[in-house]
C-alpha atoms as a PDB file:
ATOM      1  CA  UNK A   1     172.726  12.679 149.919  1.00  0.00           C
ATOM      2  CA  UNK A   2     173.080   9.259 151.329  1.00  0.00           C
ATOM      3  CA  UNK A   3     169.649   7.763 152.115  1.00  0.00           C
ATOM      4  CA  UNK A   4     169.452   6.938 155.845  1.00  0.00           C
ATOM      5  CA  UNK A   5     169.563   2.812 156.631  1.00  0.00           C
ATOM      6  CA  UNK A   6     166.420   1.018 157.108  1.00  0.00           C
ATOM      7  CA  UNK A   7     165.178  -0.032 160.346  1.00  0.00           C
ATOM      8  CA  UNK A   8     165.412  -4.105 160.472  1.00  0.00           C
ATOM      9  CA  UNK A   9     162.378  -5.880 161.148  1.00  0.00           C
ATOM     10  CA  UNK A  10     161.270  -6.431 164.257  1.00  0.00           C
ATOM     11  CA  UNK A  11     162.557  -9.462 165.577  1.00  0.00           C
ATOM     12  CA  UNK A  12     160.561 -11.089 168.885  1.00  0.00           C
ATOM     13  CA  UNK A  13     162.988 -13.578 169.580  1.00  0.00           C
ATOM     14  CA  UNK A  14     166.332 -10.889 168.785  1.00  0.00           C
ATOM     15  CA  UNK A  15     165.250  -7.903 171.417  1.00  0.00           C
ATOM     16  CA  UNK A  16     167.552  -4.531 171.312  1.00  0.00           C
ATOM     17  CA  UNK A  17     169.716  -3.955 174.317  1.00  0.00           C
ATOM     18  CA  UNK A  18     168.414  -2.724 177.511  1.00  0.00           C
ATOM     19  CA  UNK A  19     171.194  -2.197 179.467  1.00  0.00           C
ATOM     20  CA  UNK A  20     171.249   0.561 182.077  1.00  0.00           C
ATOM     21  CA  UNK A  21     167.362   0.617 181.795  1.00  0.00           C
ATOM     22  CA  UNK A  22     165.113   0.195 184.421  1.00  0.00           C
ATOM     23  CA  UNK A  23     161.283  -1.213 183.724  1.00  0.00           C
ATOM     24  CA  UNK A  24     158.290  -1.860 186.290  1.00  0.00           C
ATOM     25  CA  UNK A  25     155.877  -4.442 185.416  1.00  0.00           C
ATOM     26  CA  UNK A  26     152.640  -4.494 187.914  1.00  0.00           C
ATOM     27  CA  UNK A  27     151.309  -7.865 188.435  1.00  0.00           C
ATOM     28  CA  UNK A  28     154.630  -9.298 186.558  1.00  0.00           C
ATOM     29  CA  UNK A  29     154.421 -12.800 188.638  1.00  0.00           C
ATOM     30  CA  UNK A  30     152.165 -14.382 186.448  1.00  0.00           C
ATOM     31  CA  UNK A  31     150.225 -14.398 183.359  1.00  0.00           C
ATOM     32  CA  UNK A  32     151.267 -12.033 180.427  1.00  0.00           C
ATOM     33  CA  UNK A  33     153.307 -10.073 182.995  1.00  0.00           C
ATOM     34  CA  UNK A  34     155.677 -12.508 183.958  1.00  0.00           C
ATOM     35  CA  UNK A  35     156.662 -13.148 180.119  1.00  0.00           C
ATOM     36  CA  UNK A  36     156.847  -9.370 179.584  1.00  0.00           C
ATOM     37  CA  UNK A  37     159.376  -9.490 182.552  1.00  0.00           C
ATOM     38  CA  UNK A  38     160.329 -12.601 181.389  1.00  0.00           C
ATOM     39  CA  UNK A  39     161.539 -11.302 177.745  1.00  0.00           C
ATOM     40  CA  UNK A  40     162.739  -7.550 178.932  1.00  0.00           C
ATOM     41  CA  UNK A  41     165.206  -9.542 181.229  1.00  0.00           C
ATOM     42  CA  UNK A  42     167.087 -10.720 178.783  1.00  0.00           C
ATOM     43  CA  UNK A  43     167.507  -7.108 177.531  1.00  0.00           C
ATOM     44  CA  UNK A  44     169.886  -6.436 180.670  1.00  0.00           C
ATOM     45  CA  UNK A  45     167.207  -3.917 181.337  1.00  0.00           C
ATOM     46  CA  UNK A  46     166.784  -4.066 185.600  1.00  0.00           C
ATOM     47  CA  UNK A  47     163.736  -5.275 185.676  1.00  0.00           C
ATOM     48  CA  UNK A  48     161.446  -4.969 188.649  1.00  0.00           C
ATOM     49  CA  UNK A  49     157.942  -7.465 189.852  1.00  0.00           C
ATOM     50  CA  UNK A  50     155.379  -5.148 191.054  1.00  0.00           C
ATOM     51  CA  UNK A  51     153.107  -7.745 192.964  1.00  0.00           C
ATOM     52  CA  UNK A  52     151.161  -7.768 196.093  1.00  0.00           C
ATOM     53  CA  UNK A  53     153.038 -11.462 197.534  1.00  0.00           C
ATOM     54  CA  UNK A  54     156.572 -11.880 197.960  1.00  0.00           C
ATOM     55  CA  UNK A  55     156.623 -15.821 197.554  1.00  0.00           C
ATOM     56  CA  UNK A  56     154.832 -15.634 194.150  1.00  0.00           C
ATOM     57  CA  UNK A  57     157.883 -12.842 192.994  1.00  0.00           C
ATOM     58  CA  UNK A  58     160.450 -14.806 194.232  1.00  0.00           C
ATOM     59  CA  UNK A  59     158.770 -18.125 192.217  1.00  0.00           C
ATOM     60  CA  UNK A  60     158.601 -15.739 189.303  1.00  0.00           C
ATOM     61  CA  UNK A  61     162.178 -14.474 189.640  1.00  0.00           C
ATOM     62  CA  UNK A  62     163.556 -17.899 190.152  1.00  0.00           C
ATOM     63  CA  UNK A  63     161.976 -19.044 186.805  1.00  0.00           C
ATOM     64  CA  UNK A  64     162.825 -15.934 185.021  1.00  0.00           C
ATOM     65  CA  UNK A  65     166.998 -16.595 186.169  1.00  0.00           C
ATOM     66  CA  UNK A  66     166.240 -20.344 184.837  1.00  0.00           C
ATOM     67  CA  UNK A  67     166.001 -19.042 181.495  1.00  0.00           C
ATOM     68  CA  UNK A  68     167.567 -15.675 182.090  1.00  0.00           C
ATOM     69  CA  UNK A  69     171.114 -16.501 183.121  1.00  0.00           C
ATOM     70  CA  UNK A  70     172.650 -13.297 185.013  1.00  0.00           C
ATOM     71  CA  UNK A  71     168.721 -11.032 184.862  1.00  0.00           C
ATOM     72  CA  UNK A  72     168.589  -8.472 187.191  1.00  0.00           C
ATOM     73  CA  UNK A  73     165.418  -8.970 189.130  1.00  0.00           C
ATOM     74  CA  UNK A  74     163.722  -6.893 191.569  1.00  0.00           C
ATOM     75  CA  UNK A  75     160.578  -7.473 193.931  1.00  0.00           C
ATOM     76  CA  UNK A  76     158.204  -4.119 194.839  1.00  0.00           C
ATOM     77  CA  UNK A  77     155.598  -4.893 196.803  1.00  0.00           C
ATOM     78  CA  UNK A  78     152.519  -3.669 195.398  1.00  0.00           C
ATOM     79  CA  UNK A  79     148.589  -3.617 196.187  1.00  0.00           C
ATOM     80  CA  UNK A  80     146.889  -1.580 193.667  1.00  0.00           C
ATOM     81  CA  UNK A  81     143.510  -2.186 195.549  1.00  0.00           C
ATOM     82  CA  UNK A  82     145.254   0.078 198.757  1.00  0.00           C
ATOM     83  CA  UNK A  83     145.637   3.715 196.930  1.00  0.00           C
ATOM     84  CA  UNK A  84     147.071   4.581 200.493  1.00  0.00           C
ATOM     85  CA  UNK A  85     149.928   1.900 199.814  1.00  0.00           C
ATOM     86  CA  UNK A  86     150.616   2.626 196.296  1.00  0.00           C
ATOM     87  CA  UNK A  87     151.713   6.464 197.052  1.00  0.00           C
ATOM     88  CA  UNK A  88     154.694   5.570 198.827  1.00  0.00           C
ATOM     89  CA  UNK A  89     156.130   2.576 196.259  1.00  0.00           C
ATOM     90  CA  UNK A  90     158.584   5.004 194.332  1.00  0.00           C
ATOM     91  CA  UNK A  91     160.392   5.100 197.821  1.00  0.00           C
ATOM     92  CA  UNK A  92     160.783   1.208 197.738  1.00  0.00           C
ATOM     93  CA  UNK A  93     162.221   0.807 194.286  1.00  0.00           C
ATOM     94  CA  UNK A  94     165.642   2.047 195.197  1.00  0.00           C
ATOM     95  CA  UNK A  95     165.945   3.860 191.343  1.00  0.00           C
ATOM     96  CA  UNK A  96     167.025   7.433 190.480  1.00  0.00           C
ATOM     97  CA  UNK A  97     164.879   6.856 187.698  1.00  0.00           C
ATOM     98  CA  UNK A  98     162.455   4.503 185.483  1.00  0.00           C
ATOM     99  CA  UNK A  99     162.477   4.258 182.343  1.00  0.00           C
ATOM    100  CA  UNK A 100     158.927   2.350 181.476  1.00  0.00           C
ATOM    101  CA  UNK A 101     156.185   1.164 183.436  1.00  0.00           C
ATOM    102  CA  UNK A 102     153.891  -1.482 182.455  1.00  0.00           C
ATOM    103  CA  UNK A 103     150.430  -0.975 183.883  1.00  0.00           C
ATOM    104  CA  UNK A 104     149.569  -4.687 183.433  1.00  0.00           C
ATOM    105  CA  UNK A 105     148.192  -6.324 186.689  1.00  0.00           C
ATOM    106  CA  UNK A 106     144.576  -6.778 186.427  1.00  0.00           C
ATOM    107  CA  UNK A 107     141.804  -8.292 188.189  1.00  0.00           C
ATOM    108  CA  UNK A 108     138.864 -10.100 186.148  1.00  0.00           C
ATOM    109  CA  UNK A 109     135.444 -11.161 188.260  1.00  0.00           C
ATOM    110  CA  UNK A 110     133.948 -14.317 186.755  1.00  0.00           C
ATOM    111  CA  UNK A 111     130.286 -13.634 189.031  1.00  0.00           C
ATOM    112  CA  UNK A 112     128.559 -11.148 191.083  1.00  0.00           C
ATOM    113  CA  UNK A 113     128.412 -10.076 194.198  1.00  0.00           C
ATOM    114  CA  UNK A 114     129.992  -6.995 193.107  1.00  0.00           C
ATOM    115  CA  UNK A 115     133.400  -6.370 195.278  1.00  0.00           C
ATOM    116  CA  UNK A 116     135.039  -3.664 196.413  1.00  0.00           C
ATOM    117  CA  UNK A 117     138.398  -2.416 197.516  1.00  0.00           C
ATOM    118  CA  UNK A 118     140.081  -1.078 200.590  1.00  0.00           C
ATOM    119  CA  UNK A 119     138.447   2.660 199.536  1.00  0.00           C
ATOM    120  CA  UNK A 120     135.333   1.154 198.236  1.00  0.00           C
ATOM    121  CA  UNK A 121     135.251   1.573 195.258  1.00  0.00           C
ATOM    122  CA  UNK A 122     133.971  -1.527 192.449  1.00  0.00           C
ATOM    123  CA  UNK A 123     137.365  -3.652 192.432  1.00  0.00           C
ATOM    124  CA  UNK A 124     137.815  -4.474 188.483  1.00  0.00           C
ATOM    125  CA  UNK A 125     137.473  -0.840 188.379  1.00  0.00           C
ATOM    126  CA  UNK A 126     139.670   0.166 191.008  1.00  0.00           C
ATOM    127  CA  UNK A 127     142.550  -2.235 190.944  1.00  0.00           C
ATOM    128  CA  UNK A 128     142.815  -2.376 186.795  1.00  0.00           C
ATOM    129  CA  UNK A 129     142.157   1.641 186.497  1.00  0.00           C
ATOM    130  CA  UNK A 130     142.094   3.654 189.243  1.00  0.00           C
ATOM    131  CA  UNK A 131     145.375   1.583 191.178  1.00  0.00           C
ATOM    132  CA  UNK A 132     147.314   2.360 188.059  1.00  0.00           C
ATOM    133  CA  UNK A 133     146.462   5.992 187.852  1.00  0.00           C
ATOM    134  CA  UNK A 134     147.641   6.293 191.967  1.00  0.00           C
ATOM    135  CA  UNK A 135     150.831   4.202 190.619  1.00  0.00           C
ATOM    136  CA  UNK A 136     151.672   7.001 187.673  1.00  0.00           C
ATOM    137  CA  UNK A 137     151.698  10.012 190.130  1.00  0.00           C
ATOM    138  CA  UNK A 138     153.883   7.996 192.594  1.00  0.00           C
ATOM    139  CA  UNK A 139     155.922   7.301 189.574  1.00  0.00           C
ATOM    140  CA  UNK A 140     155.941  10.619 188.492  1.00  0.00           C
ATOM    141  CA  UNK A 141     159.316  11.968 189.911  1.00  0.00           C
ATOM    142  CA  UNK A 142     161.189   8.237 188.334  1.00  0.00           C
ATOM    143  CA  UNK A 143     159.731   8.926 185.071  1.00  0.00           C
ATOM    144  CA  UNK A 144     160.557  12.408 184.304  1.00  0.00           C
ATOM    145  CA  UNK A 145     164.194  11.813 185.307  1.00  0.00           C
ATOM    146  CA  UNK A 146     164.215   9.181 182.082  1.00  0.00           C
ATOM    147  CA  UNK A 147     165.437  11.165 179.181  1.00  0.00           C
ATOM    148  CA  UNK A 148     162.418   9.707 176.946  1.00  0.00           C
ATOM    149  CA  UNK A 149     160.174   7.143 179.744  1.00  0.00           C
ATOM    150  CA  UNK A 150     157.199   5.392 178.571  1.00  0.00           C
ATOM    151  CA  UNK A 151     154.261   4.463 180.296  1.00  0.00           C
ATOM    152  CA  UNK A 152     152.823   0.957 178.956  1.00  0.00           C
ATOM    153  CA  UNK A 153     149.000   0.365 179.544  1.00  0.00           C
ATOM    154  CA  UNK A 154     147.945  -2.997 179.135  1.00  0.00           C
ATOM    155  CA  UNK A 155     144.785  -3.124 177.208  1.00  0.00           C
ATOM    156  CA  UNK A 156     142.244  -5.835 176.515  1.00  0.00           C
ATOM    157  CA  UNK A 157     140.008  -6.848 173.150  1.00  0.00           C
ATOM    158  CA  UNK A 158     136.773  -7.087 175.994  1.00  0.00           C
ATOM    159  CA  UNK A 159     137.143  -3.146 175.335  1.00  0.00           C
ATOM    160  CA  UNK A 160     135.962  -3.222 171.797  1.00  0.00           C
ATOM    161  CA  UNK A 161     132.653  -4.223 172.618  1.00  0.00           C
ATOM    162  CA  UNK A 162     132.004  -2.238 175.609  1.00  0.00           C
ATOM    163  CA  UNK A 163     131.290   1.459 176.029  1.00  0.00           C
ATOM    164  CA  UNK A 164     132.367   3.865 179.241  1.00  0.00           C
ATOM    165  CA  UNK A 165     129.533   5.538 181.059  1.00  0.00           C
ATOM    166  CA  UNK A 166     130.892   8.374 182.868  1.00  0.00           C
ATOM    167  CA  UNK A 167     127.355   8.445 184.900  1.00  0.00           C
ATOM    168  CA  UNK A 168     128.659   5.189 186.069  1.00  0.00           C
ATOM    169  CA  UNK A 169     132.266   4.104 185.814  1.00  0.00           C
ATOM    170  CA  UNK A 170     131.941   2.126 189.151  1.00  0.00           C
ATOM    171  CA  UNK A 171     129.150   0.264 188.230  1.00  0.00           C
ATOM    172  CA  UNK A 172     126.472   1.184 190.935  1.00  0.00           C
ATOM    173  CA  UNK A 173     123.519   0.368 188.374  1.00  0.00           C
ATOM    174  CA  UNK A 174     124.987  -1.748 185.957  1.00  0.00           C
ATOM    175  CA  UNK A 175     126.870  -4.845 187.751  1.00  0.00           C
ATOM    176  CA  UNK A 176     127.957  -7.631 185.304  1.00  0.00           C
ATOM    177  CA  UNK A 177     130.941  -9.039 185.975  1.00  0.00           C
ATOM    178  CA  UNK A 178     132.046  -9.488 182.292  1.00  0.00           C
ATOM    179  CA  UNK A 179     130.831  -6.309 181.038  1.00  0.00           C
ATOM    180  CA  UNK A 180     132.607  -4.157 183.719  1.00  0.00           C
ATOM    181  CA  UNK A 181     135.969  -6.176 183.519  1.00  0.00           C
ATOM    182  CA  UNK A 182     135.729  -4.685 179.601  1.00  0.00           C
ATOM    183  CA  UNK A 183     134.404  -1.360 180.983  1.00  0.00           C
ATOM    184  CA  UNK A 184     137.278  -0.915 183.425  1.00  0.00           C
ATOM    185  CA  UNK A 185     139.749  -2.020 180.738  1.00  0.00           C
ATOM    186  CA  UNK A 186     138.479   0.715 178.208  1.00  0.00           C
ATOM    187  CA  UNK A 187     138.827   3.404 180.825  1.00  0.00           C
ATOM    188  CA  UNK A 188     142.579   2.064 181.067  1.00  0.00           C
ATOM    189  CA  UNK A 189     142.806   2.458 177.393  1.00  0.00           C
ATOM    190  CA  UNK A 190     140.807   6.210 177.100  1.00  0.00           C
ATOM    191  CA  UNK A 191     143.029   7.585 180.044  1.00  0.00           C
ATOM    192  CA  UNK A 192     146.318   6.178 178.445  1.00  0.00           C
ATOM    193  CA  UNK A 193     145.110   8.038 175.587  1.00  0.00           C
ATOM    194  CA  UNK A 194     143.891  10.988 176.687  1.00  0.00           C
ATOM    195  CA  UNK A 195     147.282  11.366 178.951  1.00  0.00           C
ATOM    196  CA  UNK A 196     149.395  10.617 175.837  1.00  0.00           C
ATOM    197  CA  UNK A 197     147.320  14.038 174.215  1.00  0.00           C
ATOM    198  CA  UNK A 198     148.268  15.889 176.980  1.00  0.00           C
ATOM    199  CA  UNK A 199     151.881  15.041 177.461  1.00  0.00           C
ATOM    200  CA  UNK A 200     152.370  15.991 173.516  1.00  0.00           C
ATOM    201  CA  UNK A 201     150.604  19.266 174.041  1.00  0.00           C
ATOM    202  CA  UNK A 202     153.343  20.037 176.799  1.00  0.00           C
ATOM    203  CA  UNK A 203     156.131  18.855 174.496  1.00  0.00           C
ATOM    204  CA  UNK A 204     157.525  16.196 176.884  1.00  0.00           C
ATOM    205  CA  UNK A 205     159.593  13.543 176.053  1.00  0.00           C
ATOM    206  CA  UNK A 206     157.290  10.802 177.995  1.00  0.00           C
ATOM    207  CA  UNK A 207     155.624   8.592 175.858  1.00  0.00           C
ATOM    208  CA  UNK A 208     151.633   6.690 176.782  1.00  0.00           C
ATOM    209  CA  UNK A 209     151.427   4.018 174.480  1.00  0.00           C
ATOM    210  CA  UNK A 210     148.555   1.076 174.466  1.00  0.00           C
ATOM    211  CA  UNK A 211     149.267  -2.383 174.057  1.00  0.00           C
ATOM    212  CA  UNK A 212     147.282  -5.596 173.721  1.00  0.00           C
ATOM    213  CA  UNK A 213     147.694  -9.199 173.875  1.00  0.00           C
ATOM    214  CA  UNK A 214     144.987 -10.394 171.797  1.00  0.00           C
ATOM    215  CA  UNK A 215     143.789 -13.914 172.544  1.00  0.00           C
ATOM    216  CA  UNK A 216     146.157 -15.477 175.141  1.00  0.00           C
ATOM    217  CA  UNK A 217     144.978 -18.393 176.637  1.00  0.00           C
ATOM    218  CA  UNK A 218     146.933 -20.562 179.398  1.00  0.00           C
ATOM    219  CA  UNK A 219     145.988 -23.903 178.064  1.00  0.00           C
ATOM    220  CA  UNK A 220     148.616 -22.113 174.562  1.00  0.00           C
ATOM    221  CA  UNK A 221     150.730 -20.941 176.874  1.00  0.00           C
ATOM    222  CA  UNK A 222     154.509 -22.922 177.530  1.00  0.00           C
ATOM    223  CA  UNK A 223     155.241 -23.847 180.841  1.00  0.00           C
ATOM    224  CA  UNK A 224     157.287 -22.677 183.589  1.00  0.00           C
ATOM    225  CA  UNK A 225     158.306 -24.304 186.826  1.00  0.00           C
ATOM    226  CA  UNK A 226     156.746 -22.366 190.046  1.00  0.00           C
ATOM    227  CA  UNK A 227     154.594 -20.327 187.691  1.00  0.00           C
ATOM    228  CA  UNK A 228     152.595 -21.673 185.090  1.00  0.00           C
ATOM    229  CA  UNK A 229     152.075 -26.021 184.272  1.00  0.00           C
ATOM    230  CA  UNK A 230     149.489 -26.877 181.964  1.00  0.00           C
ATOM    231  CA  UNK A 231     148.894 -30.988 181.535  1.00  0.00           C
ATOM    232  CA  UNK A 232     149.946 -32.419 178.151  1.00  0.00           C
ATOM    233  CA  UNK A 233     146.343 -33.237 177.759  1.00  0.00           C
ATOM    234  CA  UNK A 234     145.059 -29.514 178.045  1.00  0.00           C
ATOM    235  CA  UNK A 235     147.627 -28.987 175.856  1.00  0.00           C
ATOM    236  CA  UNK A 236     146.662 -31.212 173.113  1.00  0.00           C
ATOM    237  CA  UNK A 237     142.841 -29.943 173.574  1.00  0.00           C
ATOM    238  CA  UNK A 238     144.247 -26.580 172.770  1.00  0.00           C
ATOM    239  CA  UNK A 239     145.711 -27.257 169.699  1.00  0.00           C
ATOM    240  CA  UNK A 240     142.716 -26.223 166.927  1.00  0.00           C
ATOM    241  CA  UNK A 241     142.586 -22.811 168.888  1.00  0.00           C
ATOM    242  CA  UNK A 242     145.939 -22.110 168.138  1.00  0.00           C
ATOM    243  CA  UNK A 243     144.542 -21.424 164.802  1.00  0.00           C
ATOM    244  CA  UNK A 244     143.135 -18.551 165.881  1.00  0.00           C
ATOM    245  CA  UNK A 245     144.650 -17.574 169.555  1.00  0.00           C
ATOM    246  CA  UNK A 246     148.143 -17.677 171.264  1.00  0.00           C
ATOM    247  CA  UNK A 247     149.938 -18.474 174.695  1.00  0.00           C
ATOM    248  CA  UNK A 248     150.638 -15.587 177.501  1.00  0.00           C
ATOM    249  CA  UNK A 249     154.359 -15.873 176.335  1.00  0.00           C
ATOM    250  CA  UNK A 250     153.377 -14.551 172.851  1.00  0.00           C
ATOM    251  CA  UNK A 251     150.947 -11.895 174.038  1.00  0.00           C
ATOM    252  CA  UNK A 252     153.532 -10.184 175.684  1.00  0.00           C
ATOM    253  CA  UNK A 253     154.832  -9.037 172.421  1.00  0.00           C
ATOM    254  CA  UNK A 254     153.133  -6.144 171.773  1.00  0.00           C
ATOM    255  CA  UNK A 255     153.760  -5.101 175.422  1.00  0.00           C
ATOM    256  CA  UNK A 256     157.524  -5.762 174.919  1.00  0.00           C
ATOM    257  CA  UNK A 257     157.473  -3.989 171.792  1.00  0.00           C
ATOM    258  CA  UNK A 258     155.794  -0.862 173.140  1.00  0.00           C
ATOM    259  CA  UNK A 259     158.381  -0.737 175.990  1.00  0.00           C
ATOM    260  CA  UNK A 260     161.311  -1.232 173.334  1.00  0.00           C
ATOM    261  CA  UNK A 261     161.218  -0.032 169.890  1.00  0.00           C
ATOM    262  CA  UNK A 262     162.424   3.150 169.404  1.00  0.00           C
ATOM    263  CA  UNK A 263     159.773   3.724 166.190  1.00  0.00           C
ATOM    264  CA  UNK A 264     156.633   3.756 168.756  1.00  0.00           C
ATOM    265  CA  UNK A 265     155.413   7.014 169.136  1.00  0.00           C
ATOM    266  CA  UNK A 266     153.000   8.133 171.891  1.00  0.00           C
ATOM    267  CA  UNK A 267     149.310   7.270 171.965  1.00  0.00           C
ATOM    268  CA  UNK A 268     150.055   4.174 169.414  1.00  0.00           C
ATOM    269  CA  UNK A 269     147.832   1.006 169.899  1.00  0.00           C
ATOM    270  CA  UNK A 270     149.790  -2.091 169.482  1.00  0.00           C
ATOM    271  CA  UNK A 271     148.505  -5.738 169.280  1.00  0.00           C
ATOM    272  CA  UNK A 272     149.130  -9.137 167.579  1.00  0.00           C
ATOM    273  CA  UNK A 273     149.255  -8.720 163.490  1.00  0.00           C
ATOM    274  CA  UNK A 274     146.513 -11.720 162.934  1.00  0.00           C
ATOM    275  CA  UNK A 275     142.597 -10.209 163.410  1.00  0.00           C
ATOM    276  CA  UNK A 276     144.248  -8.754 166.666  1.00  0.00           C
ATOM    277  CA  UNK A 277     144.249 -12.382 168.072  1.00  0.00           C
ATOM    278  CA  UNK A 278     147.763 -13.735 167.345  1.00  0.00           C
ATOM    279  CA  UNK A 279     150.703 -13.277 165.496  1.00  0.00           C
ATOM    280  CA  UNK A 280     153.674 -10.449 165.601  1.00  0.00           C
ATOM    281  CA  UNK A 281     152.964  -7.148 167.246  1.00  0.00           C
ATOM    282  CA  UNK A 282     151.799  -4.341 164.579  1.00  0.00           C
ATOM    283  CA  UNK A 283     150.547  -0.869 164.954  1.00  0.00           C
ATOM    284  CA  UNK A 284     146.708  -1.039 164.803  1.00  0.00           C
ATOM    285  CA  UNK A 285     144.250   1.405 164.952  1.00  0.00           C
ATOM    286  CA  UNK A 286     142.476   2.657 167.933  1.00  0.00           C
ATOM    287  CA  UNK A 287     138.654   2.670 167.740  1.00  0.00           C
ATOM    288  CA  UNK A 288     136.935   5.911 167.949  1.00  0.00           C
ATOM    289  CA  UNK A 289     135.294   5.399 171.883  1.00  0.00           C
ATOM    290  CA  UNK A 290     138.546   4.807 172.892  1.00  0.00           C
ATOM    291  CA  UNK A 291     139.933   7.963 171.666  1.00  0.00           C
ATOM    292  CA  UNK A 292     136.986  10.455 172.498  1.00  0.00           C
ATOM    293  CA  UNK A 293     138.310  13.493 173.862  1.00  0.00           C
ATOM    294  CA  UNK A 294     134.832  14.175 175.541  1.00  0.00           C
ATOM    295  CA  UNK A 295     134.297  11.034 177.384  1.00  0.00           C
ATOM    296  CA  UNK A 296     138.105  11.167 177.946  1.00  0.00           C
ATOM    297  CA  UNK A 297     137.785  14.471 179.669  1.00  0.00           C
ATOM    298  CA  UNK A 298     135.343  13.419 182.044  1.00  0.00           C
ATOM    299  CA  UNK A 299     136.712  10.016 182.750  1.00  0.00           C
ATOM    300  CA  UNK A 300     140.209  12.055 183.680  1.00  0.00           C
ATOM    301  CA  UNK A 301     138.595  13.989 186.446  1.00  0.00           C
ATOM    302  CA  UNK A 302     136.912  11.225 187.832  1.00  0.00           C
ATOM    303  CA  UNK A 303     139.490   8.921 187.607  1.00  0.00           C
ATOM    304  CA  UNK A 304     142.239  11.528 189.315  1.00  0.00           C
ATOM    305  CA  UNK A 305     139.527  12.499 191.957  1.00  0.00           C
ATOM    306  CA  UNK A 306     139.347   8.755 192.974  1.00  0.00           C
ATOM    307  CA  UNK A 307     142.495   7.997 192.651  1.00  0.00           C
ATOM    308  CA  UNK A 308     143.042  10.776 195.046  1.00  0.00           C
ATOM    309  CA  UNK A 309     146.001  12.410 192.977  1.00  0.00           C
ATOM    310  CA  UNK A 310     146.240  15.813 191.504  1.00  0.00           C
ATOM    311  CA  UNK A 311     144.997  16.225 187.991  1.00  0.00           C
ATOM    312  CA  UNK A 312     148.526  17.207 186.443  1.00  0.00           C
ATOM    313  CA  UNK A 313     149.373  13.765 187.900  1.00  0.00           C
ATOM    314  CA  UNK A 314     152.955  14.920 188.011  1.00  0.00           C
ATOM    315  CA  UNK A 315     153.756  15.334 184.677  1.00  0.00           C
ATOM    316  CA  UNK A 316     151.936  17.672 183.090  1.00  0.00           C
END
């Protein structure tokens, strides 16, 4: 018998076709989500901007069509601090179906007071986590008409260091900015996880798959007109931590990867190849408090009680 062929390497800068594929992107007008967009447009995947304002899209779009000659672009208008909003945003995507979602848009508090959002609950927590959750069951319907859809959570390395406390997941007691930016990143991660578990114990096709972008700093991070401008100074100053981090443009390639490449399997971790900081997207693998089924559990039904959804979510 014939041996089958070997997969090539996986190429960043020589993507697989995309065509007649259809990808979401939350917060994709900036940061690592506009060079995810950025690099699945020249897939001739359609690819669509899930962002709360329509000038910073269309600045994104325009930039992305710069370098992108011919991308199909798309705008959604999307607040994942309104869970009211975000229930009716399959409606304005205009798709018979989706074929991956990238749960990417984030926010990150620098100070107290703690903030909350439109249904009060802590912001980081509820924009980053809980929005995303609301966005999956609104998704629900797009995704399951994909043959084999993925769901894409964007993780964050602040989660290694940080543990969930299902007592307090929106940070009542415990309000530091930085640790519950990590906190409400982990509980991305956990719930990606745990969904991925439950999807594979129903035998469906969908995939959950975590990705990271390691160290990606702005002042690493090429420019692009309307969207991103760093000064040549900053630049320069950044130079000796390129030794150890990257720019936004090469965290996205995990992300990419994890929407692409037919050899990830559900409830992989993905990040940059180099200490997780920089480098090629590998397969790494997930610590064990981001996989426990227990704290998992709980996080589930609190996380699909605030979200306001049902706990099958749709899909299961």
């Amino acid at each position: 018998m014939t041996p089958a062929p070997l997969s090539p390497p996986w190429d960043v800068h020589r993507l697989p076709s995309a065509d007649g594929k259809s990808f979401l992107v939350t917060g994709g007008n900036a940061g690592i989500g506009y060079f995810v967009a950025e690099q699945l447009a020249a897939t001739g995947a359609v690819v669509v901007l899930g962002c709360r304002d329509r000038g910073r899209a269309g600045a994104a779009m325009a930039a992305i069509g710069s370098r992108v000659p011919g991308a199909r672009l798309r705008h959604l208008p999307l607040d994942l601090a309104d869970l009211a909003s975000v229930r009716g945003v399959a409606d304005g995507l205009g798709l018979d179906r989706l074929d991956a979602v990238v749960h990417n848009a984030g926010v990150a508090l620098d100070d107290p007071p703690r903030r909350t959002t439109e249904d009060g609950h802590e912001l980081m927590f509820g924009v980053n986590h809980l929005g995303h959750v609301a966005l999956t069951r609104a998704l629900a319907p797009l995704l399951s008409a994909a043959p084999a859809a993925r769901i894409v959570t964007v993780g964050s390395f602040a989660a290694r260091s940080e543990r969930l406390d299902p007592d307090d997941l929106q940070s009542l007691r415990d309000y530091r900015p930085g640790r519950t930016y990590g906190r409400s990143k982990l509980a991305q991660m956990s719930f990606a996880f745990e969904l991925d578990r439950r999807l594979r114990a129903r035998g469906s096709t969908l995939l959950s798959v975590v990705a990271h972008p390691g160290g990606a700093l702005d002042s690493l991070t090429p420019p692009r007109p309307g969207v991103h401008a760093a000064s040549r100074g900053t630049r320069l100053r950044a130079v000796p931590a390129g030794l150890l981090l990257q720019g936004k443009d090469a965290g996205a390639w995990p992300i990419v990867r994890a929407v692409l490449d037919p050899r990830v399997r559900g409830g992989q971790l993905w990040g940059p190849r180099a200490f997780g900081l920089r480098g090629a997207p590998r397969l790494e693998p997930a610590r064990a408090h981001m996989t426990d089924p227990a704290v998992a559990g709980r996080l589930w039904d609190a996380s699909c009680d605030g979200a306001g959804v049902e706990a099958h979510l749709g899909l299961l």
